[in-house]
C-alpha atoms as a PDB file:
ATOM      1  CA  UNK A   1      32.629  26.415 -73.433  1.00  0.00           C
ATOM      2  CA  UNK A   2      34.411  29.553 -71.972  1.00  0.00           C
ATOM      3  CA  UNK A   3      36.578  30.424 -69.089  1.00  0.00           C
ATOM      4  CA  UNK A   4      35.856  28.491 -65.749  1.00  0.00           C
ATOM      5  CA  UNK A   5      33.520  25.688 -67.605  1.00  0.00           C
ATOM      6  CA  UNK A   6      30.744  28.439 -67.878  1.00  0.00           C
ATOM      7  CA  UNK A   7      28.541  28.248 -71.117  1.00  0.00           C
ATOM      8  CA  UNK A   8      27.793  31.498 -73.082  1.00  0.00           C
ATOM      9  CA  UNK A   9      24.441  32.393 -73.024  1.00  0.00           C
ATOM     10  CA  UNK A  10      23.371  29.182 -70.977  1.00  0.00           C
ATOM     11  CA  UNK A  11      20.610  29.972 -68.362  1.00  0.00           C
ATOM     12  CA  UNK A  12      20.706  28.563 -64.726  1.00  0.00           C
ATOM     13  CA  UNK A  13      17.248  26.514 -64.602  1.00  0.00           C
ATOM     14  CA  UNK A  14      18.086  27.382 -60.215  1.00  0.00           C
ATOM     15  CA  UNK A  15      19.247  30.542 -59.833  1.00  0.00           C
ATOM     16  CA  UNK A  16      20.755  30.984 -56.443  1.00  0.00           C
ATOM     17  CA  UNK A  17      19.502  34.216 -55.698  1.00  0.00           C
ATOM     18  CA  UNK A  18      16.004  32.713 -55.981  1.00  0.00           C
ATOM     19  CA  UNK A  19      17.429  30.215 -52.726  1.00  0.00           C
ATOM     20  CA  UNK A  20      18.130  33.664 -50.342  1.00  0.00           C
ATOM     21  CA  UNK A  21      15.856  35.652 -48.025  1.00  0.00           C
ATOM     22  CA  UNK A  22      13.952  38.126 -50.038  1.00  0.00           C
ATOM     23  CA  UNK A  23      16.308  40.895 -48.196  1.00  0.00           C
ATOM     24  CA  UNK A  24      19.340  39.415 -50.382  1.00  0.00           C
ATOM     25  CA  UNK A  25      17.565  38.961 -53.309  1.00  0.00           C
ATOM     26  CA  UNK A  26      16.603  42.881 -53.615  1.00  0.00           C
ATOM     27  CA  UNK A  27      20.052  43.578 -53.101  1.00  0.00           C
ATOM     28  CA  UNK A  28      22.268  44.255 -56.907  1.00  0.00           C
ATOM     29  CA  UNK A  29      25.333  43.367 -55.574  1.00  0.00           C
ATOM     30  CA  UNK A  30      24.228  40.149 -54.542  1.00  0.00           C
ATOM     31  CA  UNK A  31      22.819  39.304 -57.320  1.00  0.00           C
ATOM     32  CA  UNK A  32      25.203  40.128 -59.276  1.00  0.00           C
ATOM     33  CA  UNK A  33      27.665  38.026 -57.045  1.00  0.00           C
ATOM     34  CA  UNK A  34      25.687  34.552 -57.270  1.00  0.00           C
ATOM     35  CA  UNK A  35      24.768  35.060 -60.694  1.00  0.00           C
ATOM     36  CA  UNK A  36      28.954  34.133 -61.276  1.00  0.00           C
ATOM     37  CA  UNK A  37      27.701  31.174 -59.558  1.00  0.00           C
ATOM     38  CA  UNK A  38      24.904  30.762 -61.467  1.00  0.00           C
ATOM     39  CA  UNK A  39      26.697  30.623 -64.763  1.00  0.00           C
ATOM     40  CA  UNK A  40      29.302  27.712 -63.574  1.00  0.00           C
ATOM     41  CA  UNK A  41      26.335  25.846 -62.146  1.00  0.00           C
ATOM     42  CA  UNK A  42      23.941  25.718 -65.394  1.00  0.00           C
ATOM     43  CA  UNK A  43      25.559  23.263 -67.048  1.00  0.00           C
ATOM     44  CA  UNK A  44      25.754  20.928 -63.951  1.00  0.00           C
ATOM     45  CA  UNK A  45      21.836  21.236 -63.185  1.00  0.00           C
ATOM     46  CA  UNK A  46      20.965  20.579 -67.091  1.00  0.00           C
ATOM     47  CA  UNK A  47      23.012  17.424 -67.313  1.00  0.00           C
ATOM     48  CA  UNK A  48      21.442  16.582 -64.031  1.00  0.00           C
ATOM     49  CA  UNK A  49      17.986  17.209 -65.037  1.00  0.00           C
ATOM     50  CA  UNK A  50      19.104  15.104 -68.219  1.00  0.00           C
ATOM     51  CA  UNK A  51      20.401  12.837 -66.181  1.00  0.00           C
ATOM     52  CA  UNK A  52      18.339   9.516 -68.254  1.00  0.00           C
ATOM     53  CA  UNK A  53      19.090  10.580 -71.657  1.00  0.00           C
ATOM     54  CA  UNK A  54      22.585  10.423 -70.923  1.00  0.00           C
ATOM     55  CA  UNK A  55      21.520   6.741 -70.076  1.00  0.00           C
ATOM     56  CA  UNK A  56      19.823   5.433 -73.085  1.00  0.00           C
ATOM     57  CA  UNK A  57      21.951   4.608 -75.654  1.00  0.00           C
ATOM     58  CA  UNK A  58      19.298   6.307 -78.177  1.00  0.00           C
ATOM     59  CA  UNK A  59      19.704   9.637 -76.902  1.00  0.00           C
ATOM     60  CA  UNK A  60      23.142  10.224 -75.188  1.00  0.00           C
ATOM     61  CA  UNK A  61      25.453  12.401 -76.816  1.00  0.00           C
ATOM     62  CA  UNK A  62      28.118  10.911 -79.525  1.00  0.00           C
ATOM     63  CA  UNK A  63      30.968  11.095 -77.369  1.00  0.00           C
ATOM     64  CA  UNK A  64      29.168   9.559 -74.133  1.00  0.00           C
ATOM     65  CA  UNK A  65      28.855   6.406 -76.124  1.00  0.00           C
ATOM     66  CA  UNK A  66      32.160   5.104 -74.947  1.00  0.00           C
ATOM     67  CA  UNK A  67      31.087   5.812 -71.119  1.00  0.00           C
ATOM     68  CA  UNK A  68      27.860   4.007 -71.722  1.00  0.00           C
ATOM     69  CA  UNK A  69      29.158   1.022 -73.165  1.00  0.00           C
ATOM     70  CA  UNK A  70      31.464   0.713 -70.488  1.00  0.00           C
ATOM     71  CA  UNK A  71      29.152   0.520 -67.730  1.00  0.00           C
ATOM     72  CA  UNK A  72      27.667  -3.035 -69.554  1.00  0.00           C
ATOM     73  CA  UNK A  73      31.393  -4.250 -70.208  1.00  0.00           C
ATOM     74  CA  UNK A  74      31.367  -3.509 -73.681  1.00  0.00           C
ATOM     75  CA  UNK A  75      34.276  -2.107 -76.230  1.00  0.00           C
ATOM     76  CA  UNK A  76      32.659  -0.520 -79.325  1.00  0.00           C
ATOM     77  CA  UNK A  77      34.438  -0.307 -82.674  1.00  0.00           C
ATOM     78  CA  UNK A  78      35.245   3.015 -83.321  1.00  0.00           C
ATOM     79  CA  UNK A  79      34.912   2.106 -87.161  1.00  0.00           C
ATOM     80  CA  UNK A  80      31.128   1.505 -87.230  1.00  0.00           C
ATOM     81  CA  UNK A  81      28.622   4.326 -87.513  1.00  0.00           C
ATOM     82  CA  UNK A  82      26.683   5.913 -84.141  1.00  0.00           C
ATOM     83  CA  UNK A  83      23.547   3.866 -85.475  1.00  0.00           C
ATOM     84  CA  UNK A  84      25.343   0.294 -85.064  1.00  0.00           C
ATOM     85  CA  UNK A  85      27.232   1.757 -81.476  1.00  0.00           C
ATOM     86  CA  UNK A  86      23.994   2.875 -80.207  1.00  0.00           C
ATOM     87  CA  UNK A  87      22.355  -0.745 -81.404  1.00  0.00           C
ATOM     88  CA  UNK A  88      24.983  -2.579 -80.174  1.00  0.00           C
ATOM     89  CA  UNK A  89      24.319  -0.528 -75.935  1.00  0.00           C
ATOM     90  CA  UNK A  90      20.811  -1.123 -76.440  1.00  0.00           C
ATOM     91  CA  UNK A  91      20.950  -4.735 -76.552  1.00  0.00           C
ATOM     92  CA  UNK A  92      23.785  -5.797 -74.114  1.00  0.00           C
ATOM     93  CA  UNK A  93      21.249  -6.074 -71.183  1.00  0.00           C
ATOM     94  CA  UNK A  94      19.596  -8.939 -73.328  1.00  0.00           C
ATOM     95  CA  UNK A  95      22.978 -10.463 -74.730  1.00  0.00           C
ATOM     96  CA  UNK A  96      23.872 -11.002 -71.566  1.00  0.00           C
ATOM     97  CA  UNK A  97      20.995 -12.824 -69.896  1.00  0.00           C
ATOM     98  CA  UNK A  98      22.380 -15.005 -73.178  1.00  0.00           C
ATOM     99  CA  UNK A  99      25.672 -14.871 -71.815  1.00  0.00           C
ATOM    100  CA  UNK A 100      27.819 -18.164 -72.123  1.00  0.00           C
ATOM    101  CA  UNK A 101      25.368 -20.205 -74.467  1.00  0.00           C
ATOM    102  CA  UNK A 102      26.190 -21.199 -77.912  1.00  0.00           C
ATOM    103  CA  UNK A 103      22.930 -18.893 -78.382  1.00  0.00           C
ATOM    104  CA  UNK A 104      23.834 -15.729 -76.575  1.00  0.00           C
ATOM    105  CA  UNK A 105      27.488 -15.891 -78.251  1.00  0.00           C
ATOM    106  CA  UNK A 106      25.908 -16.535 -82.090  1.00  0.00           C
ATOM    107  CA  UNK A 107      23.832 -13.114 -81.610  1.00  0.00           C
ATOM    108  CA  UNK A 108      27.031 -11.506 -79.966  1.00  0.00           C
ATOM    109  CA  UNK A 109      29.395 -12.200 -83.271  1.00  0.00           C
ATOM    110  CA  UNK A 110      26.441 -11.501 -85.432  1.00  0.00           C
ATOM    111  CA  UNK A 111      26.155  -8.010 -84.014  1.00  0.00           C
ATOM    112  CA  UNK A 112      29.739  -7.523 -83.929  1.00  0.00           C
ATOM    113  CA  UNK A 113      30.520  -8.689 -87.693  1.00  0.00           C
ATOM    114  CA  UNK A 114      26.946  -8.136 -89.106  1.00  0.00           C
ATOM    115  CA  UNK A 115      27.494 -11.606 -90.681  1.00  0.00           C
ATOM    116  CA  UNK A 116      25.817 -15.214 -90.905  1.00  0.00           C
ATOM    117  CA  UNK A 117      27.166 -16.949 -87.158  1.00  0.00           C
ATOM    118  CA  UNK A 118      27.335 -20.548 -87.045  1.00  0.00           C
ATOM    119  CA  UNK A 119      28.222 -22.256 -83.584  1.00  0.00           C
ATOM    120  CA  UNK A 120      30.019 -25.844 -83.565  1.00  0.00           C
ATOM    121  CA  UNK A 121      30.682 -27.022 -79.703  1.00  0.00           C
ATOM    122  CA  UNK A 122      31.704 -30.674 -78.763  1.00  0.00           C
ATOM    123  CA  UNK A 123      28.587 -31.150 -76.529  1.00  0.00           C
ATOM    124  CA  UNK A 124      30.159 -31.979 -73.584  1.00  0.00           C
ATOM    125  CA  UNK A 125      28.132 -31.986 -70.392  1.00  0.00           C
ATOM    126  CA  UNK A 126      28.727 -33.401 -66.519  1.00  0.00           C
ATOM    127  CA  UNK A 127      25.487 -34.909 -66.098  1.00  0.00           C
ATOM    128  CA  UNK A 128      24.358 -38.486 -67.192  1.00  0.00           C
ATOM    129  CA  UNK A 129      20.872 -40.280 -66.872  1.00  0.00           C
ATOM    130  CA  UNK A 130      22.014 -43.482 -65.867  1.00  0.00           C
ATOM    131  CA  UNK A 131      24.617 -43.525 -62.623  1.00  0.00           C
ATOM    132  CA  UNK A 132      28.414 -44.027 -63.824  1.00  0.00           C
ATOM    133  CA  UNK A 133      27.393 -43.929 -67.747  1.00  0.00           C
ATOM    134  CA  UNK A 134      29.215 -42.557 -70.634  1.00  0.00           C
ATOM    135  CA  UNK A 135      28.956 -38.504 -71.041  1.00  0.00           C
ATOM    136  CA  UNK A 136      27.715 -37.310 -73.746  1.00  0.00           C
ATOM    137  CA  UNK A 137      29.567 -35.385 -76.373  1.00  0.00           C
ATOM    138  CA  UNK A 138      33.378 -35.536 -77.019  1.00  0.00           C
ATOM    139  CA  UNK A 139      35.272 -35.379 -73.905  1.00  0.00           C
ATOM    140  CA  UNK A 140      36.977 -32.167 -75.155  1.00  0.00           C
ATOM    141  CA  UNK A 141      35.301 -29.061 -74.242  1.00  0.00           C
ATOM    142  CA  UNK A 142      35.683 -26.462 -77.215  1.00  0.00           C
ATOM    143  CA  UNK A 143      33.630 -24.500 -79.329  1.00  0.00           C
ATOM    144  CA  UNK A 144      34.369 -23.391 -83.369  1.00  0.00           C
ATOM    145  CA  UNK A 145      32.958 -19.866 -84.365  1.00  0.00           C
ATOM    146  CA  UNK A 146      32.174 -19.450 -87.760  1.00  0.00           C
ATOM    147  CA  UNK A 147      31.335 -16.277 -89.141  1.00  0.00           C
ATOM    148  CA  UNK A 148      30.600 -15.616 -92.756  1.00  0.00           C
ATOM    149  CA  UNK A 149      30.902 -12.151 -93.505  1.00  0.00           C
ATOM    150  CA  UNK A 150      29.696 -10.385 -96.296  1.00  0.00           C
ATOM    151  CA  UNK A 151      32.100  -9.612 -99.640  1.00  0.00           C
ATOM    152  CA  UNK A 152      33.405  -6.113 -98.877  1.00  0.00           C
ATOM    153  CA  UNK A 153      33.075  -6.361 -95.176  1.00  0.00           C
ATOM    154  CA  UNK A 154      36.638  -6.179 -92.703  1.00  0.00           C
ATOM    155  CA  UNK A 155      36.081  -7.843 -89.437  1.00  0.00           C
ATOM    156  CA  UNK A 156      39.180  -7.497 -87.334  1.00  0.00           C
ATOM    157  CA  UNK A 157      40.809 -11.317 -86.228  1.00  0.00           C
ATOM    158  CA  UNK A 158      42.071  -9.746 -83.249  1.00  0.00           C
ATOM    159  CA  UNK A 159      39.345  -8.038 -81.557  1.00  0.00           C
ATOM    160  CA  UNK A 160      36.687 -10.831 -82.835  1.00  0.00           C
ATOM    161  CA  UNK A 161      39.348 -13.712 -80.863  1.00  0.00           C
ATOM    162  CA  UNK A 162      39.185 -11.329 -77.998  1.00  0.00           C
ATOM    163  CA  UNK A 163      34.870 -10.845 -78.247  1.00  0.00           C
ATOM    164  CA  UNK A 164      34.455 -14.555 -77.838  1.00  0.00           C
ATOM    165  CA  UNK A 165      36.929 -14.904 -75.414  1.00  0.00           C
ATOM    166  CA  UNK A 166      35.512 -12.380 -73.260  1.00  0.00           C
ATOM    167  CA  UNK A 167      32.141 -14.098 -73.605  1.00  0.00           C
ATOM    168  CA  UNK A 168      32.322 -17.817 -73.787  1.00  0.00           C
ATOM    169  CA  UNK A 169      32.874 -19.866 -70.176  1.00  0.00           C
ATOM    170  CA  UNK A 170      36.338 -19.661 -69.245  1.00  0.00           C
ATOM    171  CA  UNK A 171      36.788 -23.266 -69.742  1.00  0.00           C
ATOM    172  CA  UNK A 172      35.618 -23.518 -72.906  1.00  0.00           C
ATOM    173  CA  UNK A 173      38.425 -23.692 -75.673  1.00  0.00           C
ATOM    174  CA  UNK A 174      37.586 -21.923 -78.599  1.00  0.00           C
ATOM    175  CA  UNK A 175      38.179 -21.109 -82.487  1.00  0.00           C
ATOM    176  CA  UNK A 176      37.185 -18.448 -84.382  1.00  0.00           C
ATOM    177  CA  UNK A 177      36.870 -18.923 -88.194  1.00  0.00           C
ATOM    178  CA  UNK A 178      36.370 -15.712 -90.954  1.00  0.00           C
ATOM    179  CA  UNK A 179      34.948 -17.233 -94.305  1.00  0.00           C
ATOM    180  CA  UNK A 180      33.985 -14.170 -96.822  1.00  0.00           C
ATOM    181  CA  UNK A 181      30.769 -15.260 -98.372  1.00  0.00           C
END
């Protein structure tokens, strides 16, 4: 990029002199004079015209990952490789259909820590089939997050506490447990 947010060497795919009355467009001066135009404008019209690339996570540019993931409520690792942050986009539409099962958050942590997920929750529901009987499951909502990762692997405490807190029901107590394998 040069002076102005120009690109050398970058055609206009619109040039504005192409827009005037044919009297304007004979005219050097005025070509000359939109064609400054022209320049600035190029890159605008190509990401434009690009516009759905820059929206699937398989073809947006490197550093647009961060923008993309942020418009599904994601925070990618910046330690994992393009291929896992790109994977990672492209299924958060059908994570969170999932969202707030013991289902949904087992694929979640398995994406996140590419390790084996197991889900322990107390089973606690408000619904009964007989009127005023016993609930089922302990009385204690929480749910235990196992993750066994593989030897070699670093998954970081922190951000994995802050994954499943982010995407288990707000009521829900929880506990996150890192076994290497």
């Amino acid at each position: 990029m040069s002076r102005l947010g120009t690109v050398a060497g970058l055609a206009s795919p619109r040039p504005l002199v192409a827009a005037l009355p044919a009297l304007y467009q004979e005219d050097d001066f005025t070509g000359r004079f939109t064609s400054a135009f022209d320049a600035a404008l190029a890159p605008v019209f190509l990401a434009l015209d690009n516009f759905p690339a820059y929206l699937d996570p398989a073809l947006t540019p490197d550093d647009f990952l961060d923008w993309l993931a942020g418009w599904v409520g994601l925070l990618l690792d910046e330690t994992w490789p393009m291929e896992r942050r790109r994977a990672f986009i492209a299924v958060a539409g059908s994570l969170y259909r999932r969202r707030g099962t013991a289902g949904g958050l087992a694929a979640l942590v398995r994406l996140f820590t590419s390790g084996d997920v197991q889900i322990a929750e107390s089973g606690g529901a408000a619904w009964s089939p007989t009127s005023g009987g016993a609930l089922p499951g302990s009385p204690d909502y929480g749910v235990l997050v196992r993750v066994r990762v593989p030897r070699g692997a670093s998954v970081d405490p922190v951000k994995l506490d802050a994954l499943v807190a982010a995407a288990k029901p707000a009521h829900v107590l929880h506990r996150v447990e890192i076994v290497p394998s």
